[in-house]
Every structure is written in structure tokens, then in C-alpha cells.
PDB file of N, CA and C in Angstrom:
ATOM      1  N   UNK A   1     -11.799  14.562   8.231  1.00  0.00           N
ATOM      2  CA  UNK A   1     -11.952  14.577   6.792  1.00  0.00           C
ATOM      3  C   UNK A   1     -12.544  13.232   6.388  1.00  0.00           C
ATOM      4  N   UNK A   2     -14.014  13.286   5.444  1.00  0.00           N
ATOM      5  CA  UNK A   2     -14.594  12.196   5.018  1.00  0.00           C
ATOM      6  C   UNK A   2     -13.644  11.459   3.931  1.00  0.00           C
ATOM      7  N   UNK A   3     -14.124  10.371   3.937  1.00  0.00           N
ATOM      8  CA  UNK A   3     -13.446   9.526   2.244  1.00  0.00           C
ATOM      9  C   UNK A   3     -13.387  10.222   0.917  1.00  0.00           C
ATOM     10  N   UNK A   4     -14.650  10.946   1.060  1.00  0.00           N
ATOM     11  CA  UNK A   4     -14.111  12.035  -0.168  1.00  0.00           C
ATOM     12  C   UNK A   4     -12.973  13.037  -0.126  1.00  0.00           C
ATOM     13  N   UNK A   5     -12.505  13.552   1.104  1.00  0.00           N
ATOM     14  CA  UNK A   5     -11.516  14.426   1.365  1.00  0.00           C
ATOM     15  C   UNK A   5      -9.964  13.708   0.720  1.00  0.00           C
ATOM     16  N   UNK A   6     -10.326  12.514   1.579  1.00  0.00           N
ATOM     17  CA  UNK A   6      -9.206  11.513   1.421  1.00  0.00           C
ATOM     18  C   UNK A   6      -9.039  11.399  -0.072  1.00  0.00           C
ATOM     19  N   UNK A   7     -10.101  11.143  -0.734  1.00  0.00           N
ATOM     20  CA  UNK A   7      -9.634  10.661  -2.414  1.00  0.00           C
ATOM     21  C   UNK A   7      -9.293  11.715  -3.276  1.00  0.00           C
ATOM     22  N   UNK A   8     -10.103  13.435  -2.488  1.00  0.00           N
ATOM     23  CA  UNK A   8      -9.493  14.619  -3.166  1.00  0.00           C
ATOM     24  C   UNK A   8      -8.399  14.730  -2.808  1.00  0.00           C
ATOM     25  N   UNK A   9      -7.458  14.733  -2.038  1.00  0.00           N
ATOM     26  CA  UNK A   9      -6.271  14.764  -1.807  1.00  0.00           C
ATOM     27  C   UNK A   9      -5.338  13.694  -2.471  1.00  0.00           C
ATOM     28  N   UNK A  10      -5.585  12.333  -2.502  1.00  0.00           N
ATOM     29  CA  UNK A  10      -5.312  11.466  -3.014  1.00  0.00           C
ATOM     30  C   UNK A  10      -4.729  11.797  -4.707  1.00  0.00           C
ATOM     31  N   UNK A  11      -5.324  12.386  -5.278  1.00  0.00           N
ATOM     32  CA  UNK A  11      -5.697  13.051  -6.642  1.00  0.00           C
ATOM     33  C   UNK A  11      -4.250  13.505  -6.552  1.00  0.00           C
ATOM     34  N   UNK A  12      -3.894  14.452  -5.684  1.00  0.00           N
ATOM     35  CA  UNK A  12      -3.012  15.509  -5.801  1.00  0.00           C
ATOM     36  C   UNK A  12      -1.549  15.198  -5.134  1.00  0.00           C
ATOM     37  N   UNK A  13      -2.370  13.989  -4.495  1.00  0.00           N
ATOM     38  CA  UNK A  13      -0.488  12.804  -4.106  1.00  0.00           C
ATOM     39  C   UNK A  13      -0.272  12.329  -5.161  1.00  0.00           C
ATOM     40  N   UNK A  14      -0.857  11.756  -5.758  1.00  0.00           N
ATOM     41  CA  UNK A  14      -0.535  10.895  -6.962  1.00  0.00           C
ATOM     42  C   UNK A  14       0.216  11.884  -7.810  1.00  0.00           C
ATOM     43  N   UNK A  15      -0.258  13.074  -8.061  1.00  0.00           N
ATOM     44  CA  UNK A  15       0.816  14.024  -9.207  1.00  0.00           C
ATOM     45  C   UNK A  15       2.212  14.183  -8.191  1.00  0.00           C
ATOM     46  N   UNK A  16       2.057  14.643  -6.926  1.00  0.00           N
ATOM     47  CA  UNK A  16       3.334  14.923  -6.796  1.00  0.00           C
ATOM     48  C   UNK A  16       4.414  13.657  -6.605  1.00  0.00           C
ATOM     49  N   UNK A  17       4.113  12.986  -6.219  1.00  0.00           N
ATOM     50  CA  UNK A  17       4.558  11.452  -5.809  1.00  0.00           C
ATOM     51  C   UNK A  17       5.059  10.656  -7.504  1.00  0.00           C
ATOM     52  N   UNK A  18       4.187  11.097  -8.331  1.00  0.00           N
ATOM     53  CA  UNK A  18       4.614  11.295 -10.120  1.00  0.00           C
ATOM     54  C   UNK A  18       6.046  11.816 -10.089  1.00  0.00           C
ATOM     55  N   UNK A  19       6.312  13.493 -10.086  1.00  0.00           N
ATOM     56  CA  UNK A  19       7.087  14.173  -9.803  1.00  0.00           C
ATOM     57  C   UNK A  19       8.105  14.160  -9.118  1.00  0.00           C
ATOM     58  N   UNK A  20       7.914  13.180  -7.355  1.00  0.00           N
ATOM     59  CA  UNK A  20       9.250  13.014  -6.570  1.00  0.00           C
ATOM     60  C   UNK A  20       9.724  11.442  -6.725  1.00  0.00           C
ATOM     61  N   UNK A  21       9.021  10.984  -7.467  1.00  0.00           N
ATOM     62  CA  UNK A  21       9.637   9.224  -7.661  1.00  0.00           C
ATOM     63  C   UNK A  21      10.323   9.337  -8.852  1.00  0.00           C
ATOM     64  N   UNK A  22      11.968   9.119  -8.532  1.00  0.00           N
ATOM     65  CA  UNK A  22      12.702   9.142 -10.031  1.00  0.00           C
ATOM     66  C   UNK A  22      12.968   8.032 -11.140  1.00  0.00           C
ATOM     67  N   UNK A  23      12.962   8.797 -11.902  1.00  0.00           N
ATOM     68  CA  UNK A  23      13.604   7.119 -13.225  1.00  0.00           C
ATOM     69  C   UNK A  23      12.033   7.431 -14.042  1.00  0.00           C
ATOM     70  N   UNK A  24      11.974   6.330 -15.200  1.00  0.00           N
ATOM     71  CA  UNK A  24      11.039   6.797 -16.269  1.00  0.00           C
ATOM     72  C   UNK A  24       9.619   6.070 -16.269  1.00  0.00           C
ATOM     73  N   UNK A  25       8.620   6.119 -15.543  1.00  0.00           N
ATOM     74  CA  UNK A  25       7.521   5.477 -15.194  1.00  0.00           C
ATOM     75  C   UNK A  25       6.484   5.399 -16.384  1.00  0.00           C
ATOM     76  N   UNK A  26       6.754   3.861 -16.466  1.00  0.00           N
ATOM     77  CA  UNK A  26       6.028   3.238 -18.018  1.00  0.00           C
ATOM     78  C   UNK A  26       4.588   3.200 -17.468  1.00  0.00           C
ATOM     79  N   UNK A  27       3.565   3.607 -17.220  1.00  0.00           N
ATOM     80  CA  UNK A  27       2.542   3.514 -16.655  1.00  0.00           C
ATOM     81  C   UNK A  27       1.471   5.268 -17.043  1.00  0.00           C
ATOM     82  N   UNK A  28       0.606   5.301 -17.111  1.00  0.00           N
ATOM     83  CA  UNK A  28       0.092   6.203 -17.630  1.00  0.00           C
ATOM     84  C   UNK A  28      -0.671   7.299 -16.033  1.00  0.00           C
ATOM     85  N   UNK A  29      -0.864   8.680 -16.724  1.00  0.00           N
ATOM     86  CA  UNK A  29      -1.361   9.305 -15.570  1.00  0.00           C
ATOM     87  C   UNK A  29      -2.906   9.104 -14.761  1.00  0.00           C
ATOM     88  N   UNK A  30      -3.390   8.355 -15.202  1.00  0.00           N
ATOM     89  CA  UNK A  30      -4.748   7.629 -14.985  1.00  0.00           C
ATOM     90  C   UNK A  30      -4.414   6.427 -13.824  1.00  0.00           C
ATOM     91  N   UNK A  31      -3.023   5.497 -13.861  1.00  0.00           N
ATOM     92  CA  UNK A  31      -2.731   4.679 -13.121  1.00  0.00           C
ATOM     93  C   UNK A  31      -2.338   5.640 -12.045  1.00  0.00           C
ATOM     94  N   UNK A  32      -1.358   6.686 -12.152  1.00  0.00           N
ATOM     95  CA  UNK A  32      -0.462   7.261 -10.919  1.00  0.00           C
ATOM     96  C   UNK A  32      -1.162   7.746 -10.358  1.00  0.00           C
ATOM     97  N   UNK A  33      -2.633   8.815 -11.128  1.00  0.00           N
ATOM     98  CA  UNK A  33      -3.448   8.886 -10.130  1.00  0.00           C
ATOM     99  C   UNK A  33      -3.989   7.805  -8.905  1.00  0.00           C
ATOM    100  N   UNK A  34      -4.782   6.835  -9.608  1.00  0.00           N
ATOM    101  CA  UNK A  34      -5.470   5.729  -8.398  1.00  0.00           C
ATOM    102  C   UNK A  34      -4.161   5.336  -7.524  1.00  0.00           C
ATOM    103  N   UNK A  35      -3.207   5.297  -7.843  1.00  0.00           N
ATOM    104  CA  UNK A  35      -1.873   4.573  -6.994  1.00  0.00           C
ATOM    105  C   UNK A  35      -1.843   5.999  -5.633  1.00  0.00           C
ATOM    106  N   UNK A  36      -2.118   7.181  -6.461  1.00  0.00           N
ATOM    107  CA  UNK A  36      -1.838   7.888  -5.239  1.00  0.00           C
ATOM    108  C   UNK A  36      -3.042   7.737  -4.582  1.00  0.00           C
ATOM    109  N   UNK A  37      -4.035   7.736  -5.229  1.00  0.00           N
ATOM    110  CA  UNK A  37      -5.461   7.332  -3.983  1.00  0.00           C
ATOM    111  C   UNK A  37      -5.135   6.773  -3.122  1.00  0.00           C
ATOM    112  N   UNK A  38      -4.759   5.597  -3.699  1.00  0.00           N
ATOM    113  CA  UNK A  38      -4.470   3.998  -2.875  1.00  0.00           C
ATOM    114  C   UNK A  38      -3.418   4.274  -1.687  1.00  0.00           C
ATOM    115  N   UNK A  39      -2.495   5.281  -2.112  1.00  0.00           N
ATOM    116  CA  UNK A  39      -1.539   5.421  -1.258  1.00  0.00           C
ATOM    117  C   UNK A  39      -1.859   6.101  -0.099  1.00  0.00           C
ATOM    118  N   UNK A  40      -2.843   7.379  -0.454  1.00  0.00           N
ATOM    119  CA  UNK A  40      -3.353   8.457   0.496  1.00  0.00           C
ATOM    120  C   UNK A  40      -4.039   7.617   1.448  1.00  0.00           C
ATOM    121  N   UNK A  41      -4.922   6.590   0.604  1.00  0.00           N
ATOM    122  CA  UNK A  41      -6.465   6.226   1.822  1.00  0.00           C
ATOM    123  C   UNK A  41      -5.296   5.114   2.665  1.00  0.00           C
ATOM    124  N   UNK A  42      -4.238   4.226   2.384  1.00  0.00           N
ATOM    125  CA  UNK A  42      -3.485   3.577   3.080  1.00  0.00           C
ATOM    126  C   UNK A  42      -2.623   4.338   4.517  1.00  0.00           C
ATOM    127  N   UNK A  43      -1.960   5.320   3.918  1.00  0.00           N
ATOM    128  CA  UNK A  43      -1.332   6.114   4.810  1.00  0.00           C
ATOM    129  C   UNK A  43      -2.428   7.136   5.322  1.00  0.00           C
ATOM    130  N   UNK A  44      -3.482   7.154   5.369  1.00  0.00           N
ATOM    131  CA  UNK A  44      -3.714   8.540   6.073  1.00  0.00           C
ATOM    132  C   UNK A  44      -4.901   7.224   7.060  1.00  0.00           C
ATOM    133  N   UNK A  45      -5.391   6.206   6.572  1.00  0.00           N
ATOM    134  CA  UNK A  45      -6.116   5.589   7.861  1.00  0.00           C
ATOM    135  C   UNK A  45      -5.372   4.453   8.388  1.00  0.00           C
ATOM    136  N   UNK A  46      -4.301   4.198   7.932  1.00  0.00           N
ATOM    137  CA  UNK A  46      -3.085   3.031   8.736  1.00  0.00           C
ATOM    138  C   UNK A  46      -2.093   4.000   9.542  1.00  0.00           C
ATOM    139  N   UNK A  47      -1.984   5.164   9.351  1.00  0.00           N
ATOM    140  CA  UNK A  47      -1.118   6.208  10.349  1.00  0.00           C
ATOM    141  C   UNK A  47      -1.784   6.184  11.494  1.00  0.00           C
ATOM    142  N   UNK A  48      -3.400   6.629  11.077  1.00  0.00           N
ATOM    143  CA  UNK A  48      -4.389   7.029  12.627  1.00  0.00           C
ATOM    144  C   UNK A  48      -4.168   6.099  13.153  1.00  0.00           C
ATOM    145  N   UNK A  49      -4.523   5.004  12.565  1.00  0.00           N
ATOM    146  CA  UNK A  49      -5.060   3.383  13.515  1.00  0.00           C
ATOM    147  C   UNK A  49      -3.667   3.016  14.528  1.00  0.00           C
ATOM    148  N   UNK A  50      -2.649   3.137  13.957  1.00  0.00           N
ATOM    149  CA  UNK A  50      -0.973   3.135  14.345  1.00  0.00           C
ATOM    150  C   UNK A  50      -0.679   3.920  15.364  1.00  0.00           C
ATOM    151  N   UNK A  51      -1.735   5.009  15.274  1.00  0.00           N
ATOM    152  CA  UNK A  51      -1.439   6.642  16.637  1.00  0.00           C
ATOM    153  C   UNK A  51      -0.264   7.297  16.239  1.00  0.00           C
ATOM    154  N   UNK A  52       0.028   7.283  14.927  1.00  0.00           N
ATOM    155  CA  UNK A  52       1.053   8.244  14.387  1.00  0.00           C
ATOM    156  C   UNK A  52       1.302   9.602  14.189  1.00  0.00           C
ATOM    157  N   UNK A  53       0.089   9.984  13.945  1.00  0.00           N
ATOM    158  CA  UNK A  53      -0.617  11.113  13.556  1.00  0.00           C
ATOM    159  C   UNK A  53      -2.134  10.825  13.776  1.00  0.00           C
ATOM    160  N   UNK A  54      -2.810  12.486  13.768  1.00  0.00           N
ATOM    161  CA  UNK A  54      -4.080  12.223  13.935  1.00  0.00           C
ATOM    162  C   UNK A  54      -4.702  13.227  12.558  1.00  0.00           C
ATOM    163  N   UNK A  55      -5.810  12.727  12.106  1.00  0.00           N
ATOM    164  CA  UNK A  55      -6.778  13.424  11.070  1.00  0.00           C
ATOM    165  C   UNK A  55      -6.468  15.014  11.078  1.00  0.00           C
ATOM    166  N   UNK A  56      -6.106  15.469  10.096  1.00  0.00           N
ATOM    167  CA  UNK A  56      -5.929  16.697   9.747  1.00  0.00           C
ATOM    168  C   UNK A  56      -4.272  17.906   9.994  1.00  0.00           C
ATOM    169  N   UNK A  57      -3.869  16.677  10.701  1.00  0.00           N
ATOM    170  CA  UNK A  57      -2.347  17.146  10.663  1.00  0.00           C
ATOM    171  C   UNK A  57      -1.570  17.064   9.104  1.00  0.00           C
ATOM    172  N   UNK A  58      -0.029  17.762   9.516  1.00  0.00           N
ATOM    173  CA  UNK A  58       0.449  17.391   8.524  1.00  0.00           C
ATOM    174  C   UNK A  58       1.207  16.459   8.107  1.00  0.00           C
ATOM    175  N   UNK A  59       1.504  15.590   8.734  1.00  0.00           N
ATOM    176  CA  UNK A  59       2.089  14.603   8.606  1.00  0.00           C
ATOM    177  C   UNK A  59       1.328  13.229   7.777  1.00  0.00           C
ATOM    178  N   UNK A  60       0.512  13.442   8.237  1.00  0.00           N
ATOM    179  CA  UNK A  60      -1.057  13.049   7.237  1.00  0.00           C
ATOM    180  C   UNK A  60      -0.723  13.036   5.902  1.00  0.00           C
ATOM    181  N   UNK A  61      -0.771  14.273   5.563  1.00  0.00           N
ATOM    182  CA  UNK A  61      -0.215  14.655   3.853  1.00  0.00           C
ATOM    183  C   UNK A  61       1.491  13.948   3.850  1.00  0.00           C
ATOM    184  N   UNK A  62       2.113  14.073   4.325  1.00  0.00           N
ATOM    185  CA  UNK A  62       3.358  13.606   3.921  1.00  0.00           C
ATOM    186  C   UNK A  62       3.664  12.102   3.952  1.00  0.00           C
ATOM    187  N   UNK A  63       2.899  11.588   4.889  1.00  0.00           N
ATOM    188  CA  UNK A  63       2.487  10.025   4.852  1.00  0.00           C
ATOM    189  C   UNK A  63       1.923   9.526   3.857  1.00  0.00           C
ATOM    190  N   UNK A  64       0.825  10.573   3.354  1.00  0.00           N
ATOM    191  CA  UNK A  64      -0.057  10.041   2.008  1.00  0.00           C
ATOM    192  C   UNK A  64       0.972   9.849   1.057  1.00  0.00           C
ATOM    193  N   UNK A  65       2.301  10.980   0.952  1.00  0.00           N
ATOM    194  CA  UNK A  65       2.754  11.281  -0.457  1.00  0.00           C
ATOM    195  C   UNK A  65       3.941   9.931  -0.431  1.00  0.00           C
ATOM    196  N   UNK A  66       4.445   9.811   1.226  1.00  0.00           N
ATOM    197  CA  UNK A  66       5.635   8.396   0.723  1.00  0.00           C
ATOM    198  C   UNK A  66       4.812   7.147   0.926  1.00  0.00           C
ATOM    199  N   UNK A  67       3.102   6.894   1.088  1.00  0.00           N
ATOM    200  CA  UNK A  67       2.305   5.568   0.950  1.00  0.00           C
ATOM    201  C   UNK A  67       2.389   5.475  -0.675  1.00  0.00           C
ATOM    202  N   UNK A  68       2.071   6.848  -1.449  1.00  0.00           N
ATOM    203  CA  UNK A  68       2.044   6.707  -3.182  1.00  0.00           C
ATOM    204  C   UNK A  68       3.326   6.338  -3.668  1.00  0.00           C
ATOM    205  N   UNK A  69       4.445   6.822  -3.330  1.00  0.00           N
ATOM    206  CA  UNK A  69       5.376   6.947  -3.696  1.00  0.00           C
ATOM    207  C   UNK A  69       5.353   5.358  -4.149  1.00  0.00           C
ATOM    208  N   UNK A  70       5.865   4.376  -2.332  1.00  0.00           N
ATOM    209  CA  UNK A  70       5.845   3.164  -2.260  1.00  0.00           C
ATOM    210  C   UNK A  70       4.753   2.177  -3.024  1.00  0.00           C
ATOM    211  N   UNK A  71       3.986   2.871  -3.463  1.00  0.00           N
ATOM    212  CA  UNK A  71       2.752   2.343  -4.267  1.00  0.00           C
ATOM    213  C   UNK A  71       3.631   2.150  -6.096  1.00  0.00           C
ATOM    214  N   UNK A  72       3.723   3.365  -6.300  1.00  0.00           N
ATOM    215  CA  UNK A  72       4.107   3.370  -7.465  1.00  0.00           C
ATOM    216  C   UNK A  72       5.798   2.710  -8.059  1.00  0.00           C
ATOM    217  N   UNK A  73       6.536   2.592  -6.967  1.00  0.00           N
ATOM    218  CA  UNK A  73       7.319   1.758  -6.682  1.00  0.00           C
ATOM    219  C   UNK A  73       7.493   0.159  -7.200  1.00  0.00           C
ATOM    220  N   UNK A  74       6.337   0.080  -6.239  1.00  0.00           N
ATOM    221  CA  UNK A  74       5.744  -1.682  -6.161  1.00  0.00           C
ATOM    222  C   UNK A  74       4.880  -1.723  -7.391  1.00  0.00           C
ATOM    223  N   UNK A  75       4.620  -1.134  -7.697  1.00  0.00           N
ATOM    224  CA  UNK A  75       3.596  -1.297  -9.138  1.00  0.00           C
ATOM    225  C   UNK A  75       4.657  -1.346 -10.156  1.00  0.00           C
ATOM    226  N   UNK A  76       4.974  -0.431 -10.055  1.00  0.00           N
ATOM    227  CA  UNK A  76       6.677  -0.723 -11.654  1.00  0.00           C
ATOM    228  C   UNK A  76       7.432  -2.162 -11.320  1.00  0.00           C
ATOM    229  N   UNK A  77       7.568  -2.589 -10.255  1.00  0.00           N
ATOM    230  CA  UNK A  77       8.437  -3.687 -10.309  1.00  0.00           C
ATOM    231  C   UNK A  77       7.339  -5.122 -10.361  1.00  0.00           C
ATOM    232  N   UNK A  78       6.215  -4.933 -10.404  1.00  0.00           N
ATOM    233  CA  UNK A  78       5.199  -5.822 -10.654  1.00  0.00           C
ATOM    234  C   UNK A  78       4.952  -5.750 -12.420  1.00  0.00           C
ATOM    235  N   UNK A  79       5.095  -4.488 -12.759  1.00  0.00           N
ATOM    236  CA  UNK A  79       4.781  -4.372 -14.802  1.00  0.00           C
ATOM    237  C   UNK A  79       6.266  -5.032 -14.823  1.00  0.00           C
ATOM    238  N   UNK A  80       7.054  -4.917 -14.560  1.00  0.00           N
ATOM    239  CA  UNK A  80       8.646  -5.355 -15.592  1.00  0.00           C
ATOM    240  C   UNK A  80       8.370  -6.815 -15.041  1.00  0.00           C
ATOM    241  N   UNK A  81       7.604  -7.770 -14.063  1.00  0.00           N
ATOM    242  CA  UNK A  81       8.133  -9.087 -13.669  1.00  0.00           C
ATOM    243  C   UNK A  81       6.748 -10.083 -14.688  1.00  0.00           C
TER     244      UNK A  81
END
């Protein structure tokens, strides 16, 4: 899957990773999107490079969704400081 695959998917971590990160996220859906980008293109080419998984598995996707998660995480505790 090219970089575009990666950032279409990315799109669709960011909503669910919205959805499974709890508590009230002061940040708008325009940020959670790119955070899940950021999270997808982190976890899905730092997994390969690691030999964790390989391109097109599923673990891929589930890596993408706890790289956003941890994204959006670290981003809320960076707005409150």
C-alpha cells in the first residue's frame, strides 16, 4: 500500500481512535483527523521497519489505531500545558 493508502486509512483511524480515546477532547475534528494520519503513517512504517508486522496485514490497522490514539493523547496534554 502506497502513501496514499496510508493517509486514506489514516482518515478513518483518526475517527475511530476519536471514538475509542475517552474523556472530552478540546480539539476539533480537522486536528483528530491529521493526528490519526500521523498516527497511521507512524505505526504502519515504524511496525514494518521493527519486523512486527508486514504491509497489508491486520495488525497494521490496529497499530495505526493505538499510534492515533497515543497521538491524540500527547496532543491534549501538550494544549492543557
Amino acid at each position: 500500500m502506497g502513501i496514499l493508502g496510508t493517509i486514506l486509512i489514516g482518515l478513518l483511524v483518526g475517527v475511530i481512535a476519536r471514538f475509542l480515546k475517552p474523556g472530552h477532547q478540546p480539539m476539533g475534528w480537522i486536528i483528530t483527523i491529521l493526528l490519526g494520519i500521523g498516527g497511521s503513517v507512524l505505526a504502519t512504517y515504524g511496525g514494518q521497519a521493527l519486523g512486527i508486522y508486514r504491509a497489508g496485514q491486520a495488525a497494521g490497522f490496529i497499530g495505526a489505531v493505538i499510534g492515533a490514539i497515543i497521538l491524540l493523547i500527547v496532543a491534549g496534554y501538550l494544549r492543557k500545558s
